[in-house]
N, C-alpha and C. Protein backbone atom coordinates (compact mmCIF):
# COMPACT_ATOMS: atom_id res chain seq x y z
N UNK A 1 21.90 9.91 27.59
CA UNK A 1 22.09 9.37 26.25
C UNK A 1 20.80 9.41 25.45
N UNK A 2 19.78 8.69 25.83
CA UNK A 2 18.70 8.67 24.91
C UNK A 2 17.92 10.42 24.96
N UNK A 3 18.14 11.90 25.63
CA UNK A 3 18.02 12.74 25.75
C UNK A 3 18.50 13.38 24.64
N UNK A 4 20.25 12.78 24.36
CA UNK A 4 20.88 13.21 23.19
C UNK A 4 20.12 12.82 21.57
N UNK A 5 19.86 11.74 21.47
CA UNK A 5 19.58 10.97 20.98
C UNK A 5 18.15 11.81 20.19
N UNK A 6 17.21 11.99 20.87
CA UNK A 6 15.52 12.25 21.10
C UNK A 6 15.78 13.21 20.73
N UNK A 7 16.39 14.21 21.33
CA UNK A 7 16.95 16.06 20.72
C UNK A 7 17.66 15.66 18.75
N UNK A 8 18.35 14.86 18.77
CA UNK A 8 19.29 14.56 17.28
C UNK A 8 17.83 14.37 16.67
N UNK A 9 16.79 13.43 16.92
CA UNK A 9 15.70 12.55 15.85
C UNK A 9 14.83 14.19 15.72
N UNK A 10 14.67 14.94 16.70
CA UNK A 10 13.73 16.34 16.58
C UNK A 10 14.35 17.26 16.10
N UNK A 11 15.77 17.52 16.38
CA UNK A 11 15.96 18.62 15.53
C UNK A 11 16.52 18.28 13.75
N UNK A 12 16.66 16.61 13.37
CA UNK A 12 15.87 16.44 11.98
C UNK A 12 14.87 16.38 11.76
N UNK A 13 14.00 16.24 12.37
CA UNK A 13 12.77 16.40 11.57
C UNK A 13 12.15 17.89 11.95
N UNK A 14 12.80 18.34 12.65
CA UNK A 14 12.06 19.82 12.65
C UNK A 14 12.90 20.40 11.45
N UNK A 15 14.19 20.22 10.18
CA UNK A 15 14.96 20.38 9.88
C UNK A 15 14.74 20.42 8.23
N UNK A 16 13.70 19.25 8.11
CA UNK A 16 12.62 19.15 6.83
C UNK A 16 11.54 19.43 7.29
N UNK A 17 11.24 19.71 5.33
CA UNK A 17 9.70 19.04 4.87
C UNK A 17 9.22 17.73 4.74
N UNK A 18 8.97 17.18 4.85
CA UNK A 18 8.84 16.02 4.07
C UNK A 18 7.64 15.69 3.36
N UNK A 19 6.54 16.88 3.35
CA UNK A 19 5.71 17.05 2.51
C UNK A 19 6.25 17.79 1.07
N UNK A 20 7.01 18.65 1.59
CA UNK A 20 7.42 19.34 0.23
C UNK A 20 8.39 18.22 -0.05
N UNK A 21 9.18 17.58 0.21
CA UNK A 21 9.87 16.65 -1.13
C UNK A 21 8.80 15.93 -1.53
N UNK A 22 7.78 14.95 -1.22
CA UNK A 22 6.98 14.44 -1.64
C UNK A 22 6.42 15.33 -3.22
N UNK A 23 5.94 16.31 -2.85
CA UNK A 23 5.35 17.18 -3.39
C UNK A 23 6.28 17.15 -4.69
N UNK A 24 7.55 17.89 -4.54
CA UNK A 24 8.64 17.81 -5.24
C UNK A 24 8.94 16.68 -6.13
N UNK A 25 8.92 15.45 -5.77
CA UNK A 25 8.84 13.87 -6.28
C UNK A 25 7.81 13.71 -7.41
N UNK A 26 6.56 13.63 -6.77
CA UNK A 26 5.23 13.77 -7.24
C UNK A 26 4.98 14.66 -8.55
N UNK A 27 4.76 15.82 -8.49
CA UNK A 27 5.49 16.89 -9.53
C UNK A 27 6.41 16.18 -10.34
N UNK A 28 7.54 16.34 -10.16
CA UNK A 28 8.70 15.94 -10.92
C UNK A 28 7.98 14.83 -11.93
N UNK A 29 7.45 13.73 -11.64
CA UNK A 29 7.33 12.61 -12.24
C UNK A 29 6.02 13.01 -13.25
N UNK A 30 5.28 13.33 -12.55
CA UNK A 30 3.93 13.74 -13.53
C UNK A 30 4.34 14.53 -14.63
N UNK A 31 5.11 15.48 -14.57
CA UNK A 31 5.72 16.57 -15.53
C UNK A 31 6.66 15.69 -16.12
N UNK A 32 7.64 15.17 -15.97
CA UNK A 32 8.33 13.71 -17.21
C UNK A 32 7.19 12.88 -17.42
N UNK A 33 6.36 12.27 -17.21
CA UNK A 33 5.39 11.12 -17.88
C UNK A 33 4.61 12.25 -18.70
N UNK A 34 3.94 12.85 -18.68
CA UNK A 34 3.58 13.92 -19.72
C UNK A 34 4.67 14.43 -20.82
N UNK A 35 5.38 15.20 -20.58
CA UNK A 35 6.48 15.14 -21.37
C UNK A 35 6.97 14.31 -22.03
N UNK A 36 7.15 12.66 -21.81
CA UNK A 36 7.38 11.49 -22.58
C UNK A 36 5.87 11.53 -22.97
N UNK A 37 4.97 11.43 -23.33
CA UNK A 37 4.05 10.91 -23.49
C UNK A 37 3.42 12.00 -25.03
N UNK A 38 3.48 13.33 -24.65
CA UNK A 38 3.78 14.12 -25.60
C UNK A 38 4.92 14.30 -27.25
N UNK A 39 5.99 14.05 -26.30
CA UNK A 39 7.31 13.73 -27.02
C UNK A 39 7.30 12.80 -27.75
N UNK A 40 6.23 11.74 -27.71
CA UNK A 40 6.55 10.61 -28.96
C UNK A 40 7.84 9.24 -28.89
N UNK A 41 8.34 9.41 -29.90
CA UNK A 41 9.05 8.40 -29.82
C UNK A 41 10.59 9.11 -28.98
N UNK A 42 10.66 10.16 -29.14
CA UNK A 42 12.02 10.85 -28.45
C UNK A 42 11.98 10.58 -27.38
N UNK A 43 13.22 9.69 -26.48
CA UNK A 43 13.51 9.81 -25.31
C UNK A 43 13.61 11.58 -24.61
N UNK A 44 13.27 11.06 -23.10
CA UNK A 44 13.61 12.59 -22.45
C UNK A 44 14.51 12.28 -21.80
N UNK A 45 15.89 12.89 -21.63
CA UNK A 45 17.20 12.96 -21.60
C UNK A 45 17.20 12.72 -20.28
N UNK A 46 18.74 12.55 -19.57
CA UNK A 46 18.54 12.77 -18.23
C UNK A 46 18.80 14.34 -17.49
N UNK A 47 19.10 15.29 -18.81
CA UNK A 47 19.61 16.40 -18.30
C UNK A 47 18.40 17.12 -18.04
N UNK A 48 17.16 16.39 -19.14
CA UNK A 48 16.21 17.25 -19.47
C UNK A 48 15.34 16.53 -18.28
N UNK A 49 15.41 15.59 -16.85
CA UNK A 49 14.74 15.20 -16.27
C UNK A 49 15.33 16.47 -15.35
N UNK A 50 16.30 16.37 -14.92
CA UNK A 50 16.87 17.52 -13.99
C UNK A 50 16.61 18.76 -14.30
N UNK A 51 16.50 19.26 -15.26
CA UNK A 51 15.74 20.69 -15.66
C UNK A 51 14.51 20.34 -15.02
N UNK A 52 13.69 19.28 -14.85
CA UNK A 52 12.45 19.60 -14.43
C UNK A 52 12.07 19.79 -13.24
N UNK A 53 13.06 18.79 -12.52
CA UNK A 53 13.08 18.76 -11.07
C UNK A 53 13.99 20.06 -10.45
N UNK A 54 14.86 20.91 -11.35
CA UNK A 54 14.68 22.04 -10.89
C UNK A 54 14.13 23.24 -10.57
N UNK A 55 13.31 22.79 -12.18
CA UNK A 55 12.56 23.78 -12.20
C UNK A 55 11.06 23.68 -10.61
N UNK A 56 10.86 22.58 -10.40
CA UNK A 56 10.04 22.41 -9.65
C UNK A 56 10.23 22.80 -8.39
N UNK A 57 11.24 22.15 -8.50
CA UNK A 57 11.89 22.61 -7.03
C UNK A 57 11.94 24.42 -6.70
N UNK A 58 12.93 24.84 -7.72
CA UNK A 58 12.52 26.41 -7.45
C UNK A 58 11.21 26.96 -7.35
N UNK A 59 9.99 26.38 -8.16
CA UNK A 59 8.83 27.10 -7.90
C UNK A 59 7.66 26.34 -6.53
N UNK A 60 8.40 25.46 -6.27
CA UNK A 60 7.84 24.94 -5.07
C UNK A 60 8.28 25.73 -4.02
N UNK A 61 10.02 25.89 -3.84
CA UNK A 61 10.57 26.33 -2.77
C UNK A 61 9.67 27.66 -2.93
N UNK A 62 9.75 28.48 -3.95
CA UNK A 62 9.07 29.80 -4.13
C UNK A 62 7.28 29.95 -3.28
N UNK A 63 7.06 29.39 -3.77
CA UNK A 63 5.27 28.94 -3.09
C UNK A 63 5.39 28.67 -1.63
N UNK A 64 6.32 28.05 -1.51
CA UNK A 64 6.37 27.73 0.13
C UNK A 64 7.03 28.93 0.45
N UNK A 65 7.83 29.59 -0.04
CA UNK A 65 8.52 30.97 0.65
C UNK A 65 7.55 31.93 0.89
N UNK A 66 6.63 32.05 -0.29
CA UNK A 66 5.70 33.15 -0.29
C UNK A 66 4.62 32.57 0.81
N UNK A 67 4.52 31.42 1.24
CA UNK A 67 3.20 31.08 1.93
C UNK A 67 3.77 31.32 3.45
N UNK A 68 5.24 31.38 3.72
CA UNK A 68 5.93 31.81 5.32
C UNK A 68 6.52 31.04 5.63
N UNK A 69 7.33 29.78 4.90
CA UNK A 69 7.90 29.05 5.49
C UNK A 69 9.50 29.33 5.64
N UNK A 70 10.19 28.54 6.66
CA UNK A 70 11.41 28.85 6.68
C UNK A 70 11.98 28.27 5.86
N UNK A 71 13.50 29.24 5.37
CA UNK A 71 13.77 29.56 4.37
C UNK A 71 15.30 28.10 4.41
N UNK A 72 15.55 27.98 5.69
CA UNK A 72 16.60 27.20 6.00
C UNK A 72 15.98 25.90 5.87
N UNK A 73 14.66 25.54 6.19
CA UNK A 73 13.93 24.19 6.40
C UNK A 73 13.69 23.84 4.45
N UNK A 74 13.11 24.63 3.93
CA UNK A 74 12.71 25.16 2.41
C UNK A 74 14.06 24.50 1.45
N UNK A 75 15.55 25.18 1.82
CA UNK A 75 16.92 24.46 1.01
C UNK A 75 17.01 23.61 2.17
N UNK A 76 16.53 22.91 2.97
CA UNK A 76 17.44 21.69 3.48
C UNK A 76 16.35 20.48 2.34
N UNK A 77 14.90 20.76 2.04
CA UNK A 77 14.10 19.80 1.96
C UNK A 77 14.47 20.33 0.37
N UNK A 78 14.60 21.49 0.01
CA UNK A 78 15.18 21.19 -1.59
C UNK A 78 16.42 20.37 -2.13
N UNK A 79 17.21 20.00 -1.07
CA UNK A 79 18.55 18.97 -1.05
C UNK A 79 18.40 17.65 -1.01
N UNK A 80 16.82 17.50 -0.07
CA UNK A 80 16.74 15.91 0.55
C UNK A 80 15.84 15.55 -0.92
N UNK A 81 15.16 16.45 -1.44
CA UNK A 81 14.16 15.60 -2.22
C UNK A 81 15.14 14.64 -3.37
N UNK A 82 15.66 15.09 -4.11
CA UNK A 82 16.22 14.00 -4.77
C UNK A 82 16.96 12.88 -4.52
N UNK A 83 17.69 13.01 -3.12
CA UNK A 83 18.36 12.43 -2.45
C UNK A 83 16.86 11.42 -1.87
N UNK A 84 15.67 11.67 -1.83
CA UNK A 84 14.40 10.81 -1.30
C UNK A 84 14.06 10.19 -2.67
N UNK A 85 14.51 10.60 -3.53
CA UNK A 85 13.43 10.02 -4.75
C UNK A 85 14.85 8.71 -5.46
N UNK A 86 16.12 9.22 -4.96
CA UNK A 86 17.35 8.01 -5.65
C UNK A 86 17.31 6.89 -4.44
N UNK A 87 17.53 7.22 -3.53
CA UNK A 87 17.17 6.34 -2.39
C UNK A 87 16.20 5.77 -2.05
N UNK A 88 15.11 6.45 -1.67
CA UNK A 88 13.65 5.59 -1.24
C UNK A 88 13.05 5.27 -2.64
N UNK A 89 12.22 6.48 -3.46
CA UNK A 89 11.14 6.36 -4.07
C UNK A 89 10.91 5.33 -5.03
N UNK A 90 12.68 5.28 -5.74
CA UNK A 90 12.96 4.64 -7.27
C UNK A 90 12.91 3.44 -6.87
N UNK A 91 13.95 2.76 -5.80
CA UNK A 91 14.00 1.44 -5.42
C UNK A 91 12.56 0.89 -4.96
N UNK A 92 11.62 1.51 -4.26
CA UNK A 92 10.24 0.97 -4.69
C UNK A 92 9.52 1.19 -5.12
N UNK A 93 9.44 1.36 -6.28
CA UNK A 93 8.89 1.76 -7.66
C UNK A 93 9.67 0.44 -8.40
N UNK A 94 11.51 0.49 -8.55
CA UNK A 94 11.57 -0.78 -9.12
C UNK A 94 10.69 -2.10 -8.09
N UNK A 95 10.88 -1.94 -7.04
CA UNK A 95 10.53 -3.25 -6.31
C UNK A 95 8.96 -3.71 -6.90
N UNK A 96 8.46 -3.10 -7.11
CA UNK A 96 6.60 -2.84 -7.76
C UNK A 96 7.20 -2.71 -8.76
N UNK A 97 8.15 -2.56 -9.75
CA UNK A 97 7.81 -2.61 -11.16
C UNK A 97 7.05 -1.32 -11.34
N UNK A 98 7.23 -0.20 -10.86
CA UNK A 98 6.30 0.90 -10.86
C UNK A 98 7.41 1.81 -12.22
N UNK A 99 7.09 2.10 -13.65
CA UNK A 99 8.07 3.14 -14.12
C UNK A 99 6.87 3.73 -15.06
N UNK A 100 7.41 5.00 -14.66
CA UNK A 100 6.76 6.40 -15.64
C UNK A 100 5.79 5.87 -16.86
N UNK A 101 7.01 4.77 -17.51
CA UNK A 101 6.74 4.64 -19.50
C UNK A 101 5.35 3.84 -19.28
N UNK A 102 5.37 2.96 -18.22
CA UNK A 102 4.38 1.65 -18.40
C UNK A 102 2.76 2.88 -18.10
N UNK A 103 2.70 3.68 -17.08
CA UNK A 103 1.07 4.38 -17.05
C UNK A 103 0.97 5.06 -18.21
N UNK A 104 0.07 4.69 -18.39
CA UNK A 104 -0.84 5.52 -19.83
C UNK A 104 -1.77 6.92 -18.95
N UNK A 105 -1.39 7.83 -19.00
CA UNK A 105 -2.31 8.90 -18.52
C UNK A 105 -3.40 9.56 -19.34
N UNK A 106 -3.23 9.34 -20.43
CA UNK A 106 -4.19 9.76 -21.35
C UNK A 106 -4.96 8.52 -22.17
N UNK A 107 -5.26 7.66 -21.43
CA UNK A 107 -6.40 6.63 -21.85
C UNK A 107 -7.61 6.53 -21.20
């Protein structure tokens, strides 16, 4: 049982990145707080948050493709990242009171 078990916990994590969603997260957010911050008084949409995090995502997955990584590990961790950033990241970020609008990056 715990053989089964130990094999299930390794072949997820051999299964991600979990640097590249980070990465992915990280990105994503810096590129909307700039973008709001630029933009003025205009909200940035939620469609126009997902354009970004796609766009990131494709040129991340791309960088990591070109650098040799696997290509199956690459779309499993392009699936988990948002699924890491609605689940983990946001809920502590609210828990800290942590949101985009409140850092000033250009002060």
């Amino acid at each position: 049982m715990i053989d089964i078990l130990t094999n299930t916990i390794q072949t997820t994590l051999e299964s991600f990145d979990f640097a590249f969603c980070l990465i992915v997260n990280i990105l994503t957010y810096i590129i909307i707080k700039v973008w709001d911050e630029k933009n003025g008084n205009k909200v940035v949409t939620t469609w126009q948050k997902r354009s970004v995090l796609l766009a990131v995502i494709l040129s991340t997955g791309v960088l990591y493709y070109v650098l040799g990584n696997n290509t199956k590990t690459i779309l499993n961790s392009a699936i988990l990242a948002p699924v890491f950033w609605s689940w983990i990241m946001k809920p502590l970020c609210k828990y800290f009171k942590i949101d985009y609008k409140d850092i000033n990056l250009f002060e």
